[in-house]
Protein backbone atom coordinates (compact mmCIF):
# COMPACT_ATOMS: atom_id res chain seq x y z
CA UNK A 1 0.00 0.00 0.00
CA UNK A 2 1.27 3.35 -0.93
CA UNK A 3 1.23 6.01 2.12
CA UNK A 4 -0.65 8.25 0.35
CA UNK A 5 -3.30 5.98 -0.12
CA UNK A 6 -4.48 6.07 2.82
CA UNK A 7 -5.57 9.91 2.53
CA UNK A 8 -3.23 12.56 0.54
CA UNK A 9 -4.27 15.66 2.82
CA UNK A 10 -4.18 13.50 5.82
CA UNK A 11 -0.86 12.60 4.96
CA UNK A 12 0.66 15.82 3.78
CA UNK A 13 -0.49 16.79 7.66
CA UNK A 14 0.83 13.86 8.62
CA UNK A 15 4.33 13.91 6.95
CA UNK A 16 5.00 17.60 8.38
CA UNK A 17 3.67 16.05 12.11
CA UNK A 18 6.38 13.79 12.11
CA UNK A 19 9.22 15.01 10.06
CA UNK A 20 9.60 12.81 7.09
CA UNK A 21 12.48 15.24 6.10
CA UNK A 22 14.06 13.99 8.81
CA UNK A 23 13.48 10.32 8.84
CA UNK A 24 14.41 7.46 6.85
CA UNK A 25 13.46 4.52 5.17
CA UNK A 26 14.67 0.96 5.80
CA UNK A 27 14.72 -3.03 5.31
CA UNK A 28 16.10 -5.29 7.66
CA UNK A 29 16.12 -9.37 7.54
CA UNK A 30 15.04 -9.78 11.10
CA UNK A 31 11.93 -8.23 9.73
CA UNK A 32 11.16 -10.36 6.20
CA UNK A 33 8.31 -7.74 4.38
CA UNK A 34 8.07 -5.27 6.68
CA UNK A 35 8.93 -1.42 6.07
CA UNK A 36 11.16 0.13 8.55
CA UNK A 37 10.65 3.76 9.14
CA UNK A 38 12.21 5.83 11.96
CA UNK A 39 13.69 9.40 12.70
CA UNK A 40 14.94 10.44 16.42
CA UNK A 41 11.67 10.42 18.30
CA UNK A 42 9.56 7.29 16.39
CA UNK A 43 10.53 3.90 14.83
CA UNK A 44 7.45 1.89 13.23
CA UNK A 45 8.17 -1.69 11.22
CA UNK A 46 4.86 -1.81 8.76
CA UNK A 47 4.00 -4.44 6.55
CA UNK A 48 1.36 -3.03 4.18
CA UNK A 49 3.45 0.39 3.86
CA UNK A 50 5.62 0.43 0.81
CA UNK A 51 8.35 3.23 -0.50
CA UNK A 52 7.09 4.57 -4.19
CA UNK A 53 10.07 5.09 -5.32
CA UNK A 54 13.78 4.11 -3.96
CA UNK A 55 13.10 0.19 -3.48
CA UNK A 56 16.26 -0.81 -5.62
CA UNK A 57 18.54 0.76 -3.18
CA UNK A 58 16.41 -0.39 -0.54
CA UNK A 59 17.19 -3.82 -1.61
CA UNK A 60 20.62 -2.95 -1.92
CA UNK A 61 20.39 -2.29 1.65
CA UNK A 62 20.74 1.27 1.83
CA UNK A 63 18.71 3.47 3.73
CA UNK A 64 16.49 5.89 2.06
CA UNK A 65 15.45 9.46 3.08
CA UNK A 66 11.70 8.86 3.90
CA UNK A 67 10.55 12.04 2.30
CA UNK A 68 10.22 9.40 -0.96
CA UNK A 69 7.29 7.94 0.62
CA UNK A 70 5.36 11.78 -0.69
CA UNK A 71 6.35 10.89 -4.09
CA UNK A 72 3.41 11.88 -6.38
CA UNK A 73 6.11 10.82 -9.78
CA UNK A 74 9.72 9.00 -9.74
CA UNK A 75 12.84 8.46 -12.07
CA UNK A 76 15.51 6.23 -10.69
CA UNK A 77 17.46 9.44 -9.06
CA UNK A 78 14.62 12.04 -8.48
CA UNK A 79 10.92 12.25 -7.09
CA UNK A 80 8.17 15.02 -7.20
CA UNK A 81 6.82 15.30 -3.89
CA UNK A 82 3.45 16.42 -3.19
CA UNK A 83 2.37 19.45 -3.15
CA UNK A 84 5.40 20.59 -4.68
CA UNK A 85 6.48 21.96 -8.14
CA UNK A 86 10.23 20.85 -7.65
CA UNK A 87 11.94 17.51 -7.98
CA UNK A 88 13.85 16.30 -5.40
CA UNK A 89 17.13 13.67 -5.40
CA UNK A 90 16.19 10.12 -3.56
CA UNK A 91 18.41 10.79 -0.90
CA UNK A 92 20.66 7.39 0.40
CA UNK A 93 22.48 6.27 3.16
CA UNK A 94 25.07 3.29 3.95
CA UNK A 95 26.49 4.79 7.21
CA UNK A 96 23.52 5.09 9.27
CA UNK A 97 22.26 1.66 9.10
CA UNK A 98 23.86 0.83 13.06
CA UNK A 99 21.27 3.57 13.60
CA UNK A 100 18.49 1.54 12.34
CA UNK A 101 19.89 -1.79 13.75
CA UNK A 102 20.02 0.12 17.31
CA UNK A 103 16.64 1.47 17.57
CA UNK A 104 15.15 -1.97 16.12
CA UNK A 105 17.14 -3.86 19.06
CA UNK A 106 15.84 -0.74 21.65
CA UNK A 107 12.15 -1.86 20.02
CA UNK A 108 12.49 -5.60 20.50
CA UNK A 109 13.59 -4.86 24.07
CA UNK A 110 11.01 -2.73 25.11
CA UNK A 111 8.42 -5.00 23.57
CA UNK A 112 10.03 -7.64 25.43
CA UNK A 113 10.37 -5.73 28.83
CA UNK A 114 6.43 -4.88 28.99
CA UNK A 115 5.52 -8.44 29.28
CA UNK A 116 6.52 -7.91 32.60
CA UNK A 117 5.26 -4.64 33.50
CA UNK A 118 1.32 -5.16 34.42
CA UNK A 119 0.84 -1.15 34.40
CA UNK A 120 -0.12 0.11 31.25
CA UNK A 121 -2.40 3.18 30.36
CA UNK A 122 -3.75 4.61 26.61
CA UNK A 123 -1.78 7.63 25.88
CA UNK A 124 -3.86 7.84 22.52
CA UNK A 125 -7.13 7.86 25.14
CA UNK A 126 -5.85 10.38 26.93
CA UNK A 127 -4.66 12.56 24.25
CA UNK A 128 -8.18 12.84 22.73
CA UNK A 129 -9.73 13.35 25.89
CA UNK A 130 -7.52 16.46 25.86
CA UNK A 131 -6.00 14.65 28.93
CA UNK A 132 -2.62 16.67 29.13
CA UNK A 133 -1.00 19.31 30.34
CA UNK A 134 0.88 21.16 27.63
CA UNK A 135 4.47 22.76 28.08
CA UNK A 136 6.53 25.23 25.53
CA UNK A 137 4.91 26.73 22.96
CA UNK A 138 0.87 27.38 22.57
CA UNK A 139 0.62 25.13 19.93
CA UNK A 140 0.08 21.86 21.63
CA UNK A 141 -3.89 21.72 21.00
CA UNK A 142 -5.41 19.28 19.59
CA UNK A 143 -6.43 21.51 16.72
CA UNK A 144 -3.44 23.71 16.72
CA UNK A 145 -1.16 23.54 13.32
CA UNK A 146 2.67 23.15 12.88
CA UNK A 147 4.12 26.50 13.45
CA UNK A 148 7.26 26.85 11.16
CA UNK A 149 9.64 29.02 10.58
CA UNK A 150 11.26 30.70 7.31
CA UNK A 151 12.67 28.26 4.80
CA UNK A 152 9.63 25.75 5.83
CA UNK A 153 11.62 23.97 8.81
CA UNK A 154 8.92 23.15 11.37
CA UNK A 155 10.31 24.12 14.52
CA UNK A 156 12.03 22.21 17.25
CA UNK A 157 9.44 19.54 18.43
CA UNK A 158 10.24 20.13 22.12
CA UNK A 159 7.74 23.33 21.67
CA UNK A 160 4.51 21.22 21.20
CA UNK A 161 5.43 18.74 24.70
CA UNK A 162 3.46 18.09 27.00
CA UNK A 163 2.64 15.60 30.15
CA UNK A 164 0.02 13.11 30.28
CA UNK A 165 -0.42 11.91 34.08
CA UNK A 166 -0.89 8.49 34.32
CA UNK A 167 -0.90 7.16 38.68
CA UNK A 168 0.80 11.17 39.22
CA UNK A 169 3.98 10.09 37.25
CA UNK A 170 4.41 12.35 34.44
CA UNK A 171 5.15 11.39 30.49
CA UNK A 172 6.38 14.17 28.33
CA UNK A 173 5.95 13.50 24.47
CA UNK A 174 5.04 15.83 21.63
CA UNK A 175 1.64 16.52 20.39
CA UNK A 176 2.74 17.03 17.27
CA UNK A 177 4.13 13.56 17.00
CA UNK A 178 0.95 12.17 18.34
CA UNK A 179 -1.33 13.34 15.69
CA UNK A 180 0.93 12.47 13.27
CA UNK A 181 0.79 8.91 14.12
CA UNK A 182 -2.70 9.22 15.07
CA UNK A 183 -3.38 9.85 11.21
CA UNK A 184 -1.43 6.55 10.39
CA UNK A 185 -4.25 4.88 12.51
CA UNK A 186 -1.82 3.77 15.13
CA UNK A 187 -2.72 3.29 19.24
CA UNK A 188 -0.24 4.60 21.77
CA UNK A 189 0.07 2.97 24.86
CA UNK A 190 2.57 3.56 27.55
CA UNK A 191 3.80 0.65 30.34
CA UNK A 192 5.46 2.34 33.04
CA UNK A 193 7.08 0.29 35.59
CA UNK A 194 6.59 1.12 39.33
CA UNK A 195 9.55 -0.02 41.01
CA UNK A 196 12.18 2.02 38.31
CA UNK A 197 14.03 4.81 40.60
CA UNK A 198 14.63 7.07 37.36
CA UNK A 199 12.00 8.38 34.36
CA UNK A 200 11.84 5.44 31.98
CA UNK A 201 8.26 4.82 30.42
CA UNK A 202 8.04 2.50 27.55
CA UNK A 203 5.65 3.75 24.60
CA UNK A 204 4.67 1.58 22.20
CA UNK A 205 1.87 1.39 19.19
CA UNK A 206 0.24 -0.61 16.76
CA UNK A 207 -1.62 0.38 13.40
CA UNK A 208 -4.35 -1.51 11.83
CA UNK A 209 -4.35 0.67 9.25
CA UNK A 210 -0.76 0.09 8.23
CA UNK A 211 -0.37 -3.11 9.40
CA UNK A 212 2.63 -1.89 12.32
CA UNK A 213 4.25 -1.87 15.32
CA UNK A 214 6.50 0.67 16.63
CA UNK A 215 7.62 2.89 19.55
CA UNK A 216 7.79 6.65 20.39
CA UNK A 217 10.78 8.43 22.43
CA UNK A 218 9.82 10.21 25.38
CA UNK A 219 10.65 13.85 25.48
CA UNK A 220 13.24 14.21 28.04
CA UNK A 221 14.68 17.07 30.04
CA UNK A 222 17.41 19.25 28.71
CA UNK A 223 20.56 19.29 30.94
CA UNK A 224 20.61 21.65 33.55
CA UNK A 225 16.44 22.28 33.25
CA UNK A 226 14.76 23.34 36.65
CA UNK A 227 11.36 23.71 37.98
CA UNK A 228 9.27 24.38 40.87
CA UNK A 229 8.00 22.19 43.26
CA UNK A 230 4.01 21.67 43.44
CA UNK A 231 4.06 23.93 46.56
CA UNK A 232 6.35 26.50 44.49
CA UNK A 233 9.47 25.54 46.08
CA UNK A 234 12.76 25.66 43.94
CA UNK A 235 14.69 22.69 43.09
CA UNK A 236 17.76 21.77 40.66
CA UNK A 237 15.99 19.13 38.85
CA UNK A 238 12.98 18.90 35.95
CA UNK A 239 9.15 18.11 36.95
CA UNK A 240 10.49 14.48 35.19
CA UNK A 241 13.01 13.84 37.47
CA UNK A 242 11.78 14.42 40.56
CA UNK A 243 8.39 12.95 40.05
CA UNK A 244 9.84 9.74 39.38
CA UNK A 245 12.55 9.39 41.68
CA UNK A 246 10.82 7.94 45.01
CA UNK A 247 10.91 9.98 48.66
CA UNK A 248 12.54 6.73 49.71
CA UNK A 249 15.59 7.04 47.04
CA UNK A 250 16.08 10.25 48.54
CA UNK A 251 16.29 9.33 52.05
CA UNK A 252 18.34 6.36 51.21
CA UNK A 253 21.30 8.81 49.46
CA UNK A 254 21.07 11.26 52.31
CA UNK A 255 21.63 7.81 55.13
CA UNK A 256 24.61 6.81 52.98
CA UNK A 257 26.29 8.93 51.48
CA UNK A 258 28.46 11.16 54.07
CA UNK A 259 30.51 12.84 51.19
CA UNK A 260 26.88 14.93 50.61
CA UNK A 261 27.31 16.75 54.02
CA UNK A 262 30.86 18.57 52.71
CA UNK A 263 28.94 20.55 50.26
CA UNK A 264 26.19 21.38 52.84
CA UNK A 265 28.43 22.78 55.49
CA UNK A 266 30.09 24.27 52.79
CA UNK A 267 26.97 25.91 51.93
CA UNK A 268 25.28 27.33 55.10
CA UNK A 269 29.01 27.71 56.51
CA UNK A 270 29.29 25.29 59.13
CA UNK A 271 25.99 26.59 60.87
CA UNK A 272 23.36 25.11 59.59
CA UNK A 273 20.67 27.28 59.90
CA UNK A 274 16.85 26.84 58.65
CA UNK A 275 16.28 27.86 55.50
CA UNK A 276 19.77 27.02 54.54
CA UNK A 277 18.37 24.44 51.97
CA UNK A 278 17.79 26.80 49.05
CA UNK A 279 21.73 27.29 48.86
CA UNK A 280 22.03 23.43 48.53
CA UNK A 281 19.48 23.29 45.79
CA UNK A 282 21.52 25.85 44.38
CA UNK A 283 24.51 24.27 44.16
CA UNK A 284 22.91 21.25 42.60
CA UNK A 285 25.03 18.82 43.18
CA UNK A 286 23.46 15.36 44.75
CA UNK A 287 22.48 16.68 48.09
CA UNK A 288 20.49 19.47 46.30
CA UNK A 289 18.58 16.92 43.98
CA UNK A 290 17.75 14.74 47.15
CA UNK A 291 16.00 18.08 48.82
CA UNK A 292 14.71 18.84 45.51
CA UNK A 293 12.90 15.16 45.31
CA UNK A 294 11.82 15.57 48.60
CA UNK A 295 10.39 19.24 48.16
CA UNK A 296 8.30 17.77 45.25
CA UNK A 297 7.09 14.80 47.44
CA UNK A 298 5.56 17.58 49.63
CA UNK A 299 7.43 17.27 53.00
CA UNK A 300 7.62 20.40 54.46
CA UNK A 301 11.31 22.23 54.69
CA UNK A 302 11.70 22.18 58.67
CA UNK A 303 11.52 18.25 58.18
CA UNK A 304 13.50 18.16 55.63
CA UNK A 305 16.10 20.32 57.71
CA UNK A 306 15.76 18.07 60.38
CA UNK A 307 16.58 15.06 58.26
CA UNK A 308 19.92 16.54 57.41
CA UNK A 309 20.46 18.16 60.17
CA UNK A 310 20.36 14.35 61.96
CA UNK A 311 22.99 13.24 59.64
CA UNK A 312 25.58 16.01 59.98
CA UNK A 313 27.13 14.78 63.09
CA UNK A 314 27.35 11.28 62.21
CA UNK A 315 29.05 11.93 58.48
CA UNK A 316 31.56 14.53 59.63
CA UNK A 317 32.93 11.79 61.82
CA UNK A 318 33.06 9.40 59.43
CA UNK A 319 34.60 11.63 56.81
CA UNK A 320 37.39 12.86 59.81
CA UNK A 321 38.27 9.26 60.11
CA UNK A 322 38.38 8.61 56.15
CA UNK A 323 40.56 11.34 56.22
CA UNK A 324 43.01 10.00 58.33
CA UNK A 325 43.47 7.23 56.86
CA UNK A 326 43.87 8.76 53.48
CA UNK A 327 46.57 10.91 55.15
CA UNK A 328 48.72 7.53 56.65
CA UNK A 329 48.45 5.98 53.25
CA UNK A 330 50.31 9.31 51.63
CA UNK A 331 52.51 9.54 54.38
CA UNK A 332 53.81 6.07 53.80
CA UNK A 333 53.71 6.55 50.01
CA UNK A 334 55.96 9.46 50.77
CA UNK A 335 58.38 7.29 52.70
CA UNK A 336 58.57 5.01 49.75
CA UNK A 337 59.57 7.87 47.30
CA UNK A 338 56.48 7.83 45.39
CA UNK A 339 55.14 10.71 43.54
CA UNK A 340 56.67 14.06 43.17
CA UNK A 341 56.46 16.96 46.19
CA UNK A 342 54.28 19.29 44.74
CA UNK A 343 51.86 16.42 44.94
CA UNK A 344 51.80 16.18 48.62
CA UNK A 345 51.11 20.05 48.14
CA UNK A 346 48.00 19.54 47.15
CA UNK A 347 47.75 16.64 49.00
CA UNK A 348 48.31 19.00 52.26
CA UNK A 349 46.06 21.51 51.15
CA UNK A 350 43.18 19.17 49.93
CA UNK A 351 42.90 17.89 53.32
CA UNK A 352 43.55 20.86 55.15
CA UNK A 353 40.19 22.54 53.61
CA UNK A 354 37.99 19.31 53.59
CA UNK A 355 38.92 19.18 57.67
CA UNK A 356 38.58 22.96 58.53
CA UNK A 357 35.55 22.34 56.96
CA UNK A 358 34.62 19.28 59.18
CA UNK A 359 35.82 21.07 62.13
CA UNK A 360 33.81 24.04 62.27
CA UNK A 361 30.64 21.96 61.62
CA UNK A 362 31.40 19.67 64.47
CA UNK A 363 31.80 22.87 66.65
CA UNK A 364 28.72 24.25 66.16
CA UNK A 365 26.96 21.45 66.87
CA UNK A 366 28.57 20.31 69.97
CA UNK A 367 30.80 22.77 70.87
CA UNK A 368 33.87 20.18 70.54
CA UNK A 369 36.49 21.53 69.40
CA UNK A 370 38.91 18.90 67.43
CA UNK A 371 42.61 19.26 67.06
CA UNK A 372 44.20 18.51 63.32
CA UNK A 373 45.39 14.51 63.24
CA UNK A 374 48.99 13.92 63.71
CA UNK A 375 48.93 12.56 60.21
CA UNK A 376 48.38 16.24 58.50
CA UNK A 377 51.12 17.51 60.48
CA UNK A 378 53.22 15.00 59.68
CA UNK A 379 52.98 15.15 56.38
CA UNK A 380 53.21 19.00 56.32
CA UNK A 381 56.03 18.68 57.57
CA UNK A 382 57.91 16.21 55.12
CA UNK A 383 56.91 18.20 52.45
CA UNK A 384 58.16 21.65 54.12
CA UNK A 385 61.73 19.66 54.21
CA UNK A 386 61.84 18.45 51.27
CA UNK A 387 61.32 21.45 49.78
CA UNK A 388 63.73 23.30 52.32
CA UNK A 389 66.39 20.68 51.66
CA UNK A 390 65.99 21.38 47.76
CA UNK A 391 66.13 25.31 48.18
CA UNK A 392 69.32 25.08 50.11
């Protein structure tokens, strides 16, 4: 069946929806008579789908831009596309097949993972239901229209996101993309597996119409992106993120790991004080994103405090004894001629801030006061004659 059978407006809609321009067309021998068509955010394997123009190099095992499936006419090199006056060169690639091969072995897994996942909800149900929240640009309604930009280029498909809530765990993916493959006839559905720590739904979808199977990307996060807690509260992480890392993961990290407590005294200066969180979050390293989870889970900030507050003590002590024992090990490496002097240096001065640091914490929340171990000193003052001996 040729694509444009299936509706020639519908499709022209269609092809700009998902961004044949920037897809491609493949065969593979795992998949004996099926059409494999993917770009970045979709992969679908159809059986009744077939390329117009193109199949020789197809066959040759190429891949082919996917923009051929628009072909209205064809010579062996060129197509007309619809609803255009210019012919365009059948565009082929050799390179990109491990591209292909990838997302087809990403496919099988996740069809294979979601037989053991019992959660699954209709994304397609929700979508028409007008289900969703929508994030970016204004175009993200169900009867909104590509918005593009001069040359033709539709824009950046992050613009027409949004999240469909499915048991309060978000799922960001672009309208656009949805009624594109909504016009191919196919059924999204999205598994999404409770016990996962991180934001990893599985979309899949099937097509009558077609005859396919396929998957969708979900939109994730750019690098760096913040939000705002429900309650308005700032955090270093996306909505994404901290709605699917669990209250419990938080608590864990902040139990465990005592290297988190460095950057907090560093932050509030030893003291401590509440409403020292927000210069944690701001530092967003992992203590901030375990405050940030827990700010989205709703627990209010003087428990939070309280949390790390209760951990302080414990950590700094077991970070003064790691220390020490870090410090013997360089001493005797020292002994043993290893390294060069300016090494120890930093050695000496790593140590010396990490422990000032420790220090002053403990002292404000006991009022003990510890003395350096023997082991800085010691080592201080190898290096100070080493490099005495060498200057006179």
């Amino acid at each position: 069946m040729d694509m444009m059978d299936t509706n020639k407006r519908a499709f022209m809609k269609a092809s700009e929806q998902l961004d044949l321009e920037d897809a491609r067309l493949g065969l593979t021998p795992d998949l004996p008579g099926h059409l494999v068509a993917y770009n970045h955010s979709w992969l679908f394997a159809s059986e009744s789908l077939q390329a117009p123009c193109g199949n020789d190099l197809l066959d040759q095992g190429y891949l082919v831009r996917a923009s051929v499936l628009a072909a209205q006419h064809a010579t062996e090199s060129r197509f007309l596309p619809m609803g255009k006056a210019l012919w365009e060169k059948i565009s082929c690639y050799r390179n990109f097949r491990h591209h292909m091969d990838g997302r087809l072995n990403a496919l099988r897994e996740s069809r294979e993972r979601v037989k053991s996942i019992p959660d699954h909800y209709s994304l397609s149900e929700a979508f028409y239901q007008g289900d969703y929240e929508p994030r970016g640009a204004a175009g993200v309604d169900i009867r909104s229209k590509v918005v593009k930009q001069k040359g033709g280029e539709a824009r950046n498909r992050d613009e027409a996101k949004a999240y469909f809530w499915f048991d309060g765990l978000p799922v960001s993916v672009s309208t656009e993309i949805v009624k594109g493959l909504h016009s191919l006839g196919f059924e999204i559905r999205v598994w999404i597996d409770k016990a996962s720590t991180e934001y990893d739904p599985v979309i899949l979808m099937e097509s009558s119409t077609i005859r396919a199977f396929g998957m969708v990307e979900p939109h994730r996060s750019r690098l760096g992106e913040r939000a705002l807690s429900p309650d308005g509260r700032r955090m270093c992480i996306d909505t994404l993120t901290a709605a699917w890392t669990p209250p419990a993961a938080a608590l864990l990290l902040l139990s465990n790991d005592a290297h988190l407590y460095l950057s907090y005294v560093k932050a509030t200066g030893g003291k401590g004080e509440a409403g020292c969180l927000d210069n944690c979050v701001a530092l967003a390293g992992d203590l901030g994103k375990a405050i940030s989870v827990l700010r989205y889970s709703g627990m209010a900030e003087e428990e939070i405090h309280e949390i790390v507050e209760e951990n302080v003590y414990p950590a700094m002590t077991e970070l003064w004894s790691r220390e020490q024992a870090y410090l013997a090990n360089q001493m005797d490496a020292m002994c043993r001629g290893e390294n060069a002097v300016y090494y120890y240096v930093t050695v000496v001065e790593r140590s010396s801030r990490i422990l000032e640091s420790i220090r002053k914490a403990i002292l404000e929340r006991t009022g003990a006061k510890l003395d350096l171990p023997s082991e800085l000193l010691v080592l201080e003052a190898g290096v100070q004659e080493i490099i005495g001996r060498r200057q006179g």
